[in-house]
Structures are given as structure tokens and as C-alpha cells.
Protein backbone atom coordinates (compact mmCIF):
# COMPACT_ATOMS: atom_id res chain seq x y z
CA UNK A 1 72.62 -15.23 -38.06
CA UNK A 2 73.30 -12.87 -35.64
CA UNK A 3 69.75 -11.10 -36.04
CA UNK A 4 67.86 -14.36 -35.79
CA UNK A 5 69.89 -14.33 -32.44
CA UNK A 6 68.74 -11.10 -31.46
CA UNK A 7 64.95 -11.37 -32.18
CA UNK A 8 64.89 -14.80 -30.30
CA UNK A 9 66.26 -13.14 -26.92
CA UNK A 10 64.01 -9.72 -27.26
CA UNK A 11 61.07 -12.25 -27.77
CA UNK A 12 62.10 -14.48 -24.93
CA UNK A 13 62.72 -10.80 -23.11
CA UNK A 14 58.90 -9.47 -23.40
CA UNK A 15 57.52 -13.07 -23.23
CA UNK A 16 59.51 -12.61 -19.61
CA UNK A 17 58.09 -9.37 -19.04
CA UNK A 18 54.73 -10.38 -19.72
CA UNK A 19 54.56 -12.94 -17.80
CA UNK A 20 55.69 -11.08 -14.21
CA UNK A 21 53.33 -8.35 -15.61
CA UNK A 22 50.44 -10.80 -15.73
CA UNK A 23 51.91 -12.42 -12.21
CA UNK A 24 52.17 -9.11 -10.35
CA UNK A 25 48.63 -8.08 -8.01
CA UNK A 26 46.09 -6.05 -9.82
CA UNK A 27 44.30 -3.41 -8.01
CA UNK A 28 40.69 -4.05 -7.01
CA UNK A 29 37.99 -1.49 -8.18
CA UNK A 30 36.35 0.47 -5.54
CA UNK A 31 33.73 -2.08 -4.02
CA UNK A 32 30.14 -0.51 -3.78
CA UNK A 33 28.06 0.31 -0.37
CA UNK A 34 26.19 -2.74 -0.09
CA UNK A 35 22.15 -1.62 -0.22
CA UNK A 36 20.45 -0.98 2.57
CA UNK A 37 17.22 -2.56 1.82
CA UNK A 38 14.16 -2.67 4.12
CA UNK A 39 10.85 -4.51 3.91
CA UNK A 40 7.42 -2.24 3.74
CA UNK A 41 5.71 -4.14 6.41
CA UNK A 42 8.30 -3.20 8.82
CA UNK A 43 7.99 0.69 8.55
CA UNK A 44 5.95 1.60 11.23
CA UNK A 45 5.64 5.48 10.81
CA UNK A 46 6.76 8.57 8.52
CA UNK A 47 7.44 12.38 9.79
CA UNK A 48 8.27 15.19 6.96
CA UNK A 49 9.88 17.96 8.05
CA UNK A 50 9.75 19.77 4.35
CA UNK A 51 7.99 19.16 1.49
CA UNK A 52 10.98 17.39 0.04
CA UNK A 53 11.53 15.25 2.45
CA UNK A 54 10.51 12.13 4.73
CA UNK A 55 12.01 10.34 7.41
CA UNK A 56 10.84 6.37 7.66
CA UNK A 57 10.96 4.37 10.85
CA UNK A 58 11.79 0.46 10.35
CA UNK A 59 12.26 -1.88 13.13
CA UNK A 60 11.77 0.47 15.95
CA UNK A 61 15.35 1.50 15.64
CA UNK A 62 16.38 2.47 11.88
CA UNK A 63 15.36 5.55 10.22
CA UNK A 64 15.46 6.07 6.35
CA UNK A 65 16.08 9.49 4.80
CA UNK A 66 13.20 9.92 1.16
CA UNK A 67 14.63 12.76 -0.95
CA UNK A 68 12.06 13.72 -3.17
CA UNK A 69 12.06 15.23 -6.62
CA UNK A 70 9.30 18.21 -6.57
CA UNK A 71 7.47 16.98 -3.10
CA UNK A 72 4.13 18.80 -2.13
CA UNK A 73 2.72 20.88 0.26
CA UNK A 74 0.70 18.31 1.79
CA UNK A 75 3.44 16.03 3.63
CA UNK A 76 3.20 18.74 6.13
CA UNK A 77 -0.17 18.66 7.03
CA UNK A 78 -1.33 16.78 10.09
CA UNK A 79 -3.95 14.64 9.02
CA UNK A 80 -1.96 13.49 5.96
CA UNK A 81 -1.30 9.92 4.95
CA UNK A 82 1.17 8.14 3.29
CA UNK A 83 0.43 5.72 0.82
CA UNK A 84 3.05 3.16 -1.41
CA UNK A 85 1.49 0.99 -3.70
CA UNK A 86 3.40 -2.36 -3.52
CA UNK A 87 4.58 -3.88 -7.26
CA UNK A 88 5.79 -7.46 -7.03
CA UNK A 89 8.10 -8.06 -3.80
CA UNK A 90 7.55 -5.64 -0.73
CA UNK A 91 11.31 -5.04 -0.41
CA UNK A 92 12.60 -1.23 -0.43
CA UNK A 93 16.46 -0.81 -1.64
CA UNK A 94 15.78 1.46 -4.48
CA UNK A 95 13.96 4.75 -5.10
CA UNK A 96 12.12 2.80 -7.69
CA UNK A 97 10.54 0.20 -4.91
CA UNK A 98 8.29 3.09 -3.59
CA UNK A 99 5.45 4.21 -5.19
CA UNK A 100 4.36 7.13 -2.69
CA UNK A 101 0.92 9.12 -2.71
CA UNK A 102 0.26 12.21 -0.24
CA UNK A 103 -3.70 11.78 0.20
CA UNK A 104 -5.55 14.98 2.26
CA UNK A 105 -8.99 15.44 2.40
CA UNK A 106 -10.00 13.82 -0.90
CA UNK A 107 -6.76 15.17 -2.71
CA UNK A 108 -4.26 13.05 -4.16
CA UNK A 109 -0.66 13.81 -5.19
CA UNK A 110 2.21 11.44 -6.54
CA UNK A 111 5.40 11.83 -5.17
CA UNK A 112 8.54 11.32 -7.08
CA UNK A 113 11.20 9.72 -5.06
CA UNK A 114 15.15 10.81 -5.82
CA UNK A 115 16.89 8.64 -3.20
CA UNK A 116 16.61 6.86 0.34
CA UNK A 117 19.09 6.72 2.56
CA UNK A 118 19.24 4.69 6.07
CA UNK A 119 20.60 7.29 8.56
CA UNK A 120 23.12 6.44 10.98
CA UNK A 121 22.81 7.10 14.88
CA UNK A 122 24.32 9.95 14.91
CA UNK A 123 22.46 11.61 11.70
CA UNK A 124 19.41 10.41 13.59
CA UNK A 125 20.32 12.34 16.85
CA UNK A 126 20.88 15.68 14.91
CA UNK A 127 16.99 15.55 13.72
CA UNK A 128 14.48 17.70 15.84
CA UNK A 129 12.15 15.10 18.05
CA UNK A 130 8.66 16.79 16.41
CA UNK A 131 11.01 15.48 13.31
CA UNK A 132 11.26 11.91 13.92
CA UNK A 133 8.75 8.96 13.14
């Protein structure tokens, strides 16, 4: 009789527990960056300082960082253009939403983006003016 006694208070003892265990705050996970999308008919003009990378003015003010994966020669050409062939909605968030094309002259290359990034004011005071868009 005395066991039955015993198992009825442990279970009553982790039903307890459980229950301020389930009561008590959980910790949040890490919220993410939200994106920092743009749309293409507000980027007005592209600069490459490399042939890895481009800087994109949007809205007069904001400029966006491309990292590219293999770029080409051509980006820093003068009389290059830039070309992204829109697919579906003309919103940028994702390195995905650009499909880029260096054209020179007649030649053609694709250009395989890695990442954008919108720069902040100060990351966009630390590029050289022949740099920026």
C-alpha cells in the first residue's frame, strides 16, 4: 500500500514539474535580416570596379553590392552594358531574381550572381567616386 502511495506522489511530482517546465519562457530563435528587396525599374545605373563585382544604384540614394561567381573581363570596359532578363515579377531580393549579361561589341557573356547586398551609408562612403553608379 505504501508503494501505490509512493508512485501516486512521484507522478503527481513530474506531472508538477512538467507543467512549470511547459509554463516557463522559451527562448526565441535568432530572427533573420529581413530582405532587402528592390524593384528593376528603379536601378538607374551600375559601376564595376572588378570583374567580380558591381555596385547598383536604386532610388537615387541606395546602392546594392553583386558578388559574382567567375565575373568577366568585360564589366570593366567603358562601353559595356548591362543586361537582366526579367522572369515573372521585376522584384530583386535574391541572387536568383537577376539574370545578368555583359554585352561588348557583339560579345555576350552570362554572369553568375553569388549574392547582393544593399550597402549602408557608410560602406557607400568608403567606395572610390569613379566607383559609384
Amino acid at each position: 500500500m505504501k508503494a501505490r502511495y509512493l508512485i501516486a506522489a512521484a507522478a503527481v511530482l513530474g506531472l508538477a514539474g512538467a507543467a512549470s517546465a511547459a509554463d516557463a519562457p522559451t527562448a526565441k530563435p535568432a530572427e533573420k535580416p529581413a530582405a532587402s528587396c528592390f524593384l528593376s525599374r528603379n536601378w538607374s545605373g551600375w559601376r564595376s570596379p572588378d570583374e567580380n563585382t558591381i555596385y547598383l544604384r536604386v532610388n537615387l540614394k541606395d546602392i546594392y553590392r553583386v558578388d559574382l561567381s567567375g565575373g568577366s573581363s568585360l564589366l570593366t570596359w567603358p562601353d559595356s552594358h548591362l543586361v537582366n532578363v526579367e522572369r515573372g515579377t521585376d522584384e530583386i531580393c535574391a541572387p536568383i531574381d537577376l539574370q545578368l549579361t555583359v554585352a561588348q561589341d557583339g560579345v555576350r557573356e552570362p554572369l553568375f550572381v553569388k549574392a547582393i547586398t544593399k550597402l549602408s551609408p557608410e560602406q557607400i562612403a568608403a567606395i572610390p567616386k569613379k566607383f559609384l553608379p
